[in-house]
N, C-alpha and C. Protein backbone atom coordinates (compact mmCIF):
# COMPACT_ATOMS: atom_id res chain seq x y z
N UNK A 1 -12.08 -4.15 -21.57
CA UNK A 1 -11.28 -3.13 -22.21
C UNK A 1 -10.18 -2.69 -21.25
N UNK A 2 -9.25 -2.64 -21.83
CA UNK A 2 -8.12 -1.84 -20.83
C UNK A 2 -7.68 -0.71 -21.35
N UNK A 3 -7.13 0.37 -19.66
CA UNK A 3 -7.68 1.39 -19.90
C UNK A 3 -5.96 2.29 -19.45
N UNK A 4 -5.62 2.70 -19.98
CA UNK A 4 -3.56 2.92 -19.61
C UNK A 4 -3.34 4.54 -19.76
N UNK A 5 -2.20 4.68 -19.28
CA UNK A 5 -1.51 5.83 -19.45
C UNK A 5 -0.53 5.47 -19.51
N UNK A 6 0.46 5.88 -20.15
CA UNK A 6 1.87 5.54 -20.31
C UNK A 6 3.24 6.91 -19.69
N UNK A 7 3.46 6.46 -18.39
CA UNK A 7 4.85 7.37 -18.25
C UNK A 7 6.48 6.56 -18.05
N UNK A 8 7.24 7.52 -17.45
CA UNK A 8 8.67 6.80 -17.36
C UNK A 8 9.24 6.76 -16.06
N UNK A 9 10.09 5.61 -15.86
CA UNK A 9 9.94 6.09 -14.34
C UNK A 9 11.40 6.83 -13.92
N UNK A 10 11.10 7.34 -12.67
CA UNK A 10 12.04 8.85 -12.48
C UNK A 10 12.85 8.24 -11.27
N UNK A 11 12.93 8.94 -10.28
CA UNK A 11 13.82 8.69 -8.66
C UNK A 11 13.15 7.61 -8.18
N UNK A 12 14.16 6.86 -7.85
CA UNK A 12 14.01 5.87 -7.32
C UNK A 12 14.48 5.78 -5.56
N UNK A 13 13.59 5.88 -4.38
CA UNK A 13 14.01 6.32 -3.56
C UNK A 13 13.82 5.10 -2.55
N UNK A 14 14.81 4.59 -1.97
CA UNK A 14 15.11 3.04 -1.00
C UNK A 14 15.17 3.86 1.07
N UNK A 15 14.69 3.07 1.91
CA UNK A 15 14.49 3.57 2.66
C UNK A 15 14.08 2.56 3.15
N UNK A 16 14.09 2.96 5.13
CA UNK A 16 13.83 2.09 5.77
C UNK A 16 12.92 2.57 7.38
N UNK A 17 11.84 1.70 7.50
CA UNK A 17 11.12 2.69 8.67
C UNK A 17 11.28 2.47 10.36
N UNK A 18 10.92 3.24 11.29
CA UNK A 18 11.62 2.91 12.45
C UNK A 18 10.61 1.80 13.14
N UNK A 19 11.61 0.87 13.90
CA UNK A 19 10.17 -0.18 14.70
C UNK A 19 9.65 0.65 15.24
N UNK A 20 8.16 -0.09 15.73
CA UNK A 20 7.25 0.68 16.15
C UNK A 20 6.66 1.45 15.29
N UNK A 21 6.53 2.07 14.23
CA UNK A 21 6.18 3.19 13.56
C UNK A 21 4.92 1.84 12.86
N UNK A 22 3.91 2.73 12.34
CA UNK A 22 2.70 2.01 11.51
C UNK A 22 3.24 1.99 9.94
N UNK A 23 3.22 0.49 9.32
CA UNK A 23 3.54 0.25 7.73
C UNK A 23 2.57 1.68 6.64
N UNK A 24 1.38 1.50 7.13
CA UNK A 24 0.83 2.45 6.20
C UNK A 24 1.32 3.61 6.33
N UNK A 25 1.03 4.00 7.58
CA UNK A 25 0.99 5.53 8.06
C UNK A 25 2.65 5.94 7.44
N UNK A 26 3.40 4.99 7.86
CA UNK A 26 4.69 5.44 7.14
C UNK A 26 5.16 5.67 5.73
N UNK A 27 4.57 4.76 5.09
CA UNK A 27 4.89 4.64 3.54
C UNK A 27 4.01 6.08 3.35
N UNK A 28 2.95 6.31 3.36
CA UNK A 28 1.89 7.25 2.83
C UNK A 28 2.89 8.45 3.27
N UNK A 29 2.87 9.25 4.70
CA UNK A 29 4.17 10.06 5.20
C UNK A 29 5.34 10.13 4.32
N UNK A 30 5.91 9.15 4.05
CA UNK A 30 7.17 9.26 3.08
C UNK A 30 6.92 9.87 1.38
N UNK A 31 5.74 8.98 0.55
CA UNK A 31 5.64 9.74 -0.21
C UNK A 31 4.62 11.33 -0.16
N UNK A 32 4.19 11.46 0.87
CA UNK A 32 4.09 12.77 1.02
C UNK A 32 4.79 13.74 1.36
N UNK A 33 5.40 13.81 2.50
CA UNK A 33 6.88 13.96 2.60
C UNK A 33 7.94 14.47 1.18
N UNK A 34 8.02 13.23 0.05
CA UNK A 34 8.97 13.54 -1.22
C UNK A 34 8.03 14.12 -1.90
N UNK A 35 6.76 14.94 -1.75
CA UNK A 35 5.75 14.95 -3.03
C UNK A 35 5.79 14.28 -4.47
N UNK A 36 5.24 12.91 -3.74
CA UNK A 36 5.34 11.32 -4.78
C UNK A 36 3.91 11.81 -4.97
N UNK A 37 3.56 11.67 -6.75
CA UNK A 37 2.26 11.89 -6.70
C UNK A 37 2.12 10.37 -7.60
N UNK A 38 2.97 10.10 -8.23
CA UNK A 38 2.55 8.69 -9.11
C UNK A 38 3.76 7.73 -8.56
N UNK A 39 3.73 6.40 -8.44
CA UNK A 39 4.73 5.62 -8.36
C UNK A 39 4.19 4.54 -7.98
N UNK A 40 5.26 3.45 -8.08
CA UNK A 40 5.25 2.05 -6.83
C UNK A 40 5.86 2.12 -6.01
N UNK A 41 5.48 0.88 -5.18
CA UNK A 41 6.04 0.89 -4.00
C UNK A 41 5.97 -0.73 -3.68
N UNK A 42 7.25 -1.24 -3.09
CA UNK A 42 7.49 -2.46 -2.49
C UNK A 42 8.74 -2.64 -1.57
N UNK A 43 7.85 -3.32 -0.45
CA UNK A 43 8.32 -3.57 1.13
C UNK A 43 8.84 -4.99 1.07
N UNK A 44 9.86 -5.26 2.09
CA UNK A 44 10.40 -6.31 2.92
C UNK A 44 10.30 -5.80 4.18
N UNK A 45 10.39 -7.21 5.18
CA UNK A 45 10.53 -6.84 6.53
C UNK A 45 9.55 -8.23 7.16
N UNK A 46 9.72 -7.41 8.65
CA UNK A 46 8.98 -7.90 9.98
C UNK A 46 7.47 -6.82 10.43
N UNK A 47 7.17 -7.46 10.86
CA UNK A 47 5.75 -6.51 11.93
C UNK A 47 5.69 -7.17 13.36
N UNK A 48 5.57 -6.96 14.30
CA UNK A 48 5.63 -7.03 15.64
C UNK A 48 4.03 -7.34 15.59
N UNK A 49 3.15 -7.24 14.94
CA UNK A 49 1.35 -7.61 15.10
C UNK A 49 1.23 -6.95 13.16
N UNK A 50 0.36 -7.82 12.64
CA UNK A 50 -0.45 -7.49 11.78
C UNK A 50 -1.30 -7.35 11.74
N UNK A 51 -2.11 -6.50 9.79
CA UNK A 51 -3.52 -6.55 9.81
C UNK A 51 -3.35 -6.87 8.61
N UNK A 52 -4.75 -6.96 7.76
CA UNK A 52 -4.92 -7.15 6.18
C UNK A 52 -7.03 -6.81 6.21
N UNK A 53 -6.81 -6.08 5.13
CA UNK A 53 -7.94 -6.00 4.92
C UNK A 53 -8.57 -6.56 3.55
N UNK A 54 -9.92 -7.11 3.86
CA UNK A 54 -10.81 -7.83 2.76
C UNK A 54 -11.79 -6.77 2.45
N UNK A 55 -11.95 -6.85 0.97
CA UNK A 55 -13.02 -5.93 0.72
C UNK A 55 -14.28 -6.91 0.66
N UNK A 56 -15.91 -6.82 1.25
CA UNK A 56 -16.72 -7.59 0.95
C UNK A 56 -17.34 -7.10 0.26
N UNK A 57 -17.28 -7.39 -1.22
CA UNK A 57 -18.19 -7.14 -2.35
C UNK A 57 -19.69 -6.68 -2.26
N UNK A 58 -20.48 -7.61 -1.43
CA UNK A 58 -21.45 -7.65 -0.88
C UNK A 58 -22.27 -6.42 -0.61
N UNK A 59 -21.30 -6.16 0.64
CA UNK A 59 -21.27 -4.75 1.48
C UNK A 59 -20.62 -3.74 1.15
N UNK A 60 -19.88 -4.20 0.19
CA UNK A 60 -19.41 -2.81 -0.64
C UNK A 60 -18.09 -2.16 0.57
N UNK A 61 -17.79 -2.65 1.39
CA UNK A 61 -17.33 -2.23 2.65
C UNK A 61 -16.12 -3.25 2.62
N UNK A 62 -14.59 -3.14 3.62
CA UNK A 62 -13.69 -3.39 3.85
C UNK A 62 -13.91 -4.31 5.11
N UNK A 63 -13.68 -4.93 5.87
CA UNK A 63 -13.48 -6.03 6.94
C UNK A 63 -12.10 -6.38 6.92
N UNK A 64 -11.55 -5.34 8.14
CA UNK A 64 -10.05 -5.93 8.87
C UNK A 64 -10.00 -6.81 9.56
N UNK A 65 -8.82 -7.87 9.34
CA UNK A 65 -8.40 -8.99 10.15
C UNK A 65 -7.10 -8.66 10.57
N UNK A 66 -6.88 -8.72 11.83
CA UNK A 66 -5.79 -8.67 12.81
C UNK A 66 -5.27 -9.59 12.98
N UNK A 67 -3.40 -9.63 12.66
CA UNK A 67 -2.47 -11.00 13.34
C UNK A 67 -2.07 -10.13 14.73
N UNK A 68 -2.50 -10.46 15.59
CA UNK A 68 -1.59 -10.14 16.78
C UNK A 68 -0.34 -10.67 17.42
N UNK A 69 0.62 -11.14 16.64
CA UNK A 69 1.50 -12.04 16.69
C UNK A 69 2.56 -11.32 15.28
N UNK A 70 3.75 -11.66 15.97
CA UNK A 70 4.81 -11.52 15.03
C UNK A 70 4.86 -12.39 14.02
N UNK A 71 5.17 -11.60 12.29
CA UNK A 71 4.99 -12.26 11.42
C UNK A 71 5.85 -11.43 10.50
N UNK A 72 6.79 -12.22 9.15
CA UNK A 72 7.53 -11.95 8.34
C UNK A 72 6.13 -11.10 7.24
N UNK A 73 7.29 -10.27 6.61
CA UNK A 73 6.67 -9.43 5.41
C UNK A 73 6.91 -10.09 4.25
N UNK A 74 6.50 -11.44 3.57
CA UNK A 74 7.49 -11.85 2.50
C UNK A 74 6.84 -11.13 1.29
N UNK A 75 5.42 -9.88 0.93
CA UNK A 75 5.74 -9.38 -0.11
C UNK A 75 4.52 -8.29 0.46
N UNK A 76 5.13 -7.01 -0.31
CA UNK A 76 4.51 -5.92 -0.12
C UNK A 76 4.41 -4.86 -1.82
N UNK A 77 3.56 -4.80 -2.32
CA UNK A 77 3.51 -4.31 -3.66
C UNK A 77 2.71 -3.67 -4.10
N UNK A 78 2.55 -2.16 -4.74
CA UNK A 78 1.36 -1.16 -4.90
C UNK A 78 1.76 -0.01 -5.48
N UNK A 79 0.93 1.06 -5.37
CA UNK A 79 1.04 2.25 -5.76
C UNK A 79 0.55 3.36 -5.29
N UNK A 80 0.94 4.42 -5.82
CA UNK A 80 1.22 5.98 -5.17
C UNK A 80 0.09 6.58 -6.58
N UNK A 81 -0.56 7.30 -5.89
CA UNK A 81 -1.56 8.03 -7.01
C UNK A 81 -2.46 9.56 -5.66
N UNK A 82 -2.92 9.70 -5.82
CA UNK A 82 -3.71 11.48 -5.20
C UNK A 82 -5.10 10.67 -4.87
N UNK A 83 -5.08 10.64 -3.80
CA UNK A 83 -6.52 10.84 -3.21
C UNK A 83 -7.01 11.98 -2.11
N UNK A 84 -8.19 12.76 -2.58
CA UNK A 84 -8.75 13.84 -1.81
C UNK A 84 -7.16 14.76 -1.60
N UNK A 85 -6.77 15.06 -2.67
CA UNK A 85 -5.45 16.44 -2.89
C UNK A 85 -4.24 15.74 -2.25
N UNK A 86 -4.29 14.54 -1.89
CA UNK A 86 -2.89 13.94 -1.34
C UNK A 86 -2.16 12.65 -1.79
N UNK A 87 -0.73 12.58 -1.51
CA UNK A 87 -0.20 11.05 -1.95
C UNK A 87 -1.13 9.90 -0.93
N UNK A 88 -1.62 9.08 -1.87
CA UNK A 88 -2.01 8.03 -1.41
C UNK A 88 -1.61 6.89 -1.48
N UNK A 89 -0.93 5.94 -0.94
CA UNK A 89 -0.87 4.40 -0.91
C UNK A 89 -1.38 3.47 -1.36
N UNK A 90 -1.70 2.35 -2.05
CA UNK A 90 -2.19 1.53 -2.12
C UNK A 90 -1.81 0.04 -2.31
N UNK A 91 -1.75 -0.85 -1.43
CA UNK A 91 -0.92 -1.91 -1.36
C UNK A 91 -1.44 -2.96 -1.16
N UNK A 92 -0.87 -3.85 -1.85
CA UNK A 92 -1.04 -5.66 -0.58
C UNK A 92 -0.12 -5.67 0.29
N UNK A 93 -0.85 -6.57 0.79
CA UNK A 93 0.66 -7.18 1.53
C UNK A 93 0.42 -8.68 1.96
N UNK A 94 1.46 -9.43 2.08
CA UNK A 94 1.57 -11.20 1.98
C UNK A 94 2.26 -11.34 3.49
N UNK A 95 1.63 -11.70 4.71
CA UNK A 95 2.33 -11.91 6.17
C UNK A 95 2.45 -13.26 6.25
N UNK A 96 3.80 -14.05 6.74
CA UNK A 96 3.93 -15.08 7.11
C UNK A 96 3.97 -15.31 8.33
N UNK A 97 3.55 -16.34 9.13
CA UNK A 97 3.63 -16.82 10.28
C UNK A 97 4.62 -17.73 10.81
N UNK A 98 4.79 -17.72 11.81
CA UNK A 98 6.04 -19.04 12.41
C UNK A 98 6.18 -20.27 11.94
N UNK A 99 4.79 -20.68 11.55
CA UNK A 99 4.47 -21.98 10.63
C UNK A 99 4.79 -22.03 9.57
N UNK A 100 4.61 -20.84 8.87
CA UNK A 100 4.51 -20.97 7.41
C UNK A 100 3.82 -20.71 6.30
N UNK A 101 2.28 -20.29 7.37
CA UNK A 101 1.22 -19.77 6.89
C UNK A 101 1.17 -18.70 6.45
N UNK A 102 0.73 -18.30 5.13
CA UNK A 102 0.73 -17.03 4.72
C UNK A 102 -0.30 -16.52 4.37
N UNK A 103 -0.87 -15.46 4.92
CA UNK A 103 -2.46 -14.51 4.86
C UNK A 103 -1.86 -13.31 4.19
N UNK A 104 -3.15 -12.31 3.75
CA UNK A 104 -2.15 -11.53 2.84
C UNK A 104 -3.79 -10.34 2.76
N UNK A 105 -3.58 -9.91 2.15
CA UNK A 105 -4.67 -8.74 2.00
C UNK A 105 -4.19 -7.08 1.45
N UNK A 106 -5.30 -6.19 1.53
CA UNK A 106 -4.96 -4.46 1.10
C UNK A 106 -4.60 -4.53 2.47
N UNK A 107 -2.93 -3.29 2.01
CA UNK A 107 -2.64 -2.90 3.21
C UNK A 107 -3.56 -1.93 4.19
N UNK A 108 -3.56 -2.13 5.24
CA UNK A 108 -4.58 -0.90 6.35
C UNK A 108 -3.39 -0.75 7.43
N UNK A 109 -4.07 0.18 7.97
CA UNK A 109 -3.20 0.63 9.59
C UNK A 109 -3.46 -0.45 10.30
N UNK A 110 -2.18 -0.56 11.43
CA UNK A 110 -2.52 -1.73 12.68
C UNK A 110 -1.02 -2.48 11.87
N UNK A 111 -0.40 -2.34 11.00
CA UNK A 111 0.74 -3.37 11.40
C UNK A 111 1.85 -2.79 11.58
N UNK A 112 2.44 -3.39 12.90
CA UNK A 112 3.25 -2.47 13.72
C UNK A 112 4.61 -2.93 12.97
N UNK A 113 5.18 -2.32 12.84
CA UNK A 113 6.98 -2.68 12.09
C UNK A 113 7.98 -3.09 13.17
N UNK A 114 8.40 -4.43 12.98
CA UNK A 114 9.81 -4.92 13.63
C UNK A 114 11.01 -4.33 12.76
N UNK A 115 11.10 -4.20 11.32
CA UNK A 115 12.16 -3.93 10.57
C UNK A 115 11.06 -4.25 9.03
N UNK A 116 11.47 -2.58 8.14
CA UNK A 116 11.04 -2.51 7.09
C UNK A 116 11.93 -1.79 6.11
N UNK A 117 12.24 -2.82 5.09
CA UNK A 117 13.30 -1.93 3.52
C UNK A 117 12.08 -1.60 2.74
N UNK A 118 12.35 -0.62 2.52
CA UNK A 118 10.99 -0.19 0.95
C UNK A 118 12.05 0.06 -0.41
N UNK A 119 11.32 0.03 -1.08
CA UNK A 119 11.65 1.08 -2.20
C UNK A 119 10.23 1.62 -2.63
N UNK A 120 10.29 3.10 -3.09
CA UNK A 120 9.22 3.92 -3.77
C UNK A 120 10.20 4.52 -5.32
N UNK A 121 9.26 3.78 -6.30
CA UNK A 121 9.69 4.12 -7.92
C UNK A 121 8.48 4.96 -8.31
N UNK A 122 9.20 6.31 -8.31
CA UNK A 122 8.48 7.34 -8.97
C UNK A 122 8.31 7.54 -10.40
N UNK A 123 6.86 7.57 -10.79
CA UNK A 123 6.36 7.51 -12.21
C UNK A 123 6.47 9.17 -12.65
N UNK A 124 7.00 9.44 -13.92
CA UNK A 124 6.87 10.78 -14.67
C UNK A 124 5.70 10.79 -15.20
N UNK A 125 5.38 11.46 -15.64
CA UNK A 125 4.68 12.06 -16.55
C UNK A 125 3.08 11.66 -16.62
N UNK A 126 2.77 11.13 -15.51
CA UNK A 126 1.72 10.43 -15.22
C UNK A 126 0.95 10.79 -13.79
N UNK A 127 -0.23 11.57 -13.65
CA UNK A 127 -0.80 11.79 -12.45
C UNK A 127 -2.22 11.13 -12.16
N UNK A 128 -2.35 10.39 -11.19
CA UNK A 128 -3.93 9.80 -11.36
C UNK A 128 -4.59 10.14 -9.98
N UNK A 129 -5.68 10.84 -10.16
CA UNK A 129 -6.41 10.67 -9.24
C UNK A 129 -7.52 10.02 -8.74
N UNK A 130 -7.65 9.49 -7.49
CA UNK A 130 -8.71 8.36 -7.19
C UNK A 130 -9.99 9.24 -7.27
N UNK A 131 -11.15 8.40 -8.03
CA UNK A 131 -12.50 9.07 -8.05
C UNK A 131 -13.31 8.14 -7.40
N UNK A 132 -14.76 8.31 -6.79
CA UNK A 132 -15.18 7.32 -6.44
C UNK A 132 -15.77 6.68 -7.48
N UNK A 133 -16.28 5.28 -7.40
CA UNK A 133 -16.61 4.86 -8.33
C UNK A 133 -17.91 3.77 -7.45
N UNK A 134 -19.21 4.33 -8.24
CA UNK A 134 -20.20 4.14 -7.66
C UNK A 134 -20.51 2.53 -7.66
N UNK A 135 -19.95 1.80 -9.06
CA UNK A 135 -20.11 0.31 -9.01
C UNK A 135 -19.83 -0.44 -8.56
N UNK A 136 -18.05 0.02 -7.88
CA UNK A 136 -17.31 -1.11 -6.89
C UNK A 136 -17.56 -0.41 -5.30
N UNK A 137 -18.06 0.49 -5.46
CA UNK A 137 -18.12 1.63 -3.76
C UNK A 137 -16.45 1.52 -3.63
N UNK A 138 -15.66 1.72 -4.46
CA UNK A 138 -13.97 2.05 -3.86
C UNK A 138 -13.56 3.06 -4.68
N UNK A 139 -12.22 3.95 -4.35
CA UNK A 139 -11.97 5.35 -4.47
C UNK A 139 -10.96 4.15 -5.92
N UNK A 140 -11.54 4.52 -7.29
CA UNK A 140 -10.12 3.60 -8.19
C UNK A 140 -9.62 5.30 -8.90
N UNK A 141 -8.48 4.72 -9.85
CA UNK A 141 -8.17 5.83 -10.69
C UNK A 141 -9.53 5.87 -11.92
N UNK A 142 -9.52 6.73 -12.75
CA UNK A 142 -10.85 7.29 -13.50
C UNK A 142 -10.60 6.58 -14.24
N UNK A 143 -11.87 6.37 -15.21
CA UNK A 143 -11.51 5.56 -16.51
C UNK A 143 -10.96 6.86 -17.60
N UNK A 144 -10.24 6.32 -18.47
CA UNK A 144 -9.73 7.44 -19.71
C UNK A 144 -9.80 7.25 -20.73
């Protein structure tokens, strides 16, 4: 069954973060910062070291993998919704390597920014907040 809300989308806000600064920690900051409570969000860029995280089903638990090595951003794509009273993040992200190789995962902290363009597209009329949800052990939006 699928499960929707329908809004429109509002400000559209383009931006760019400083090297050195953390991909998450920044995007999350920014739409907290604009009080973004619904939206998307998608990145270009570099990272000076990556991460990506796997969720293991299993364990119900997350397992980070670290690139410690410079690697292209060729796609970054997600959304803005309220977790525990705040804008929250939620993203992939796709890292390429010198080779060519591309690993990819939920965004986490640990990837350091060489050069990052975002855009954040703010949703109207639409607020979701993450609940936990005892079947997957992850914070999703509620069912409605």
């Amino acid at each position: 069954m699928v499960m929707f809300k329908t809004g429109r989308y509002g400000k559209v806000h383009q931006g760019r973060l400083s090297k050195g600064s953390d991909l998450f920690k920044g995007l999350t900051d920014f739409c907290a910062g604009q009080n973004i409570h619904s939206g998307s969000v998608a990145a270009i860029g570099a990272v000076i070291s990556g991460a990506a995280g796997f969720y293991r089903q299993d364990l119900l638990e997350y397992k980070t993998i670290e690139f410690p090595r410079p690697m292209e951003i060729v796609s970054l794509m997600g959304n803005v919704s309220i977790k525990d009273g705040k804008p929250f993040v939620h993203a992939h992200i796709a890292l390429m390597d010198e080779r060519g190789a591309v690993f990819g995962g939920h965004l986490v902290e640990g990837n350091v920014v060489f050069a990052c363009e975002f855009t954040v597209t703010e949703i109207e009329g639409v607020e979701l907040r993450r609940v936990y949800d005892e079947e997957t052990g992850l914070f999703l939006w509620p069912r409605f």
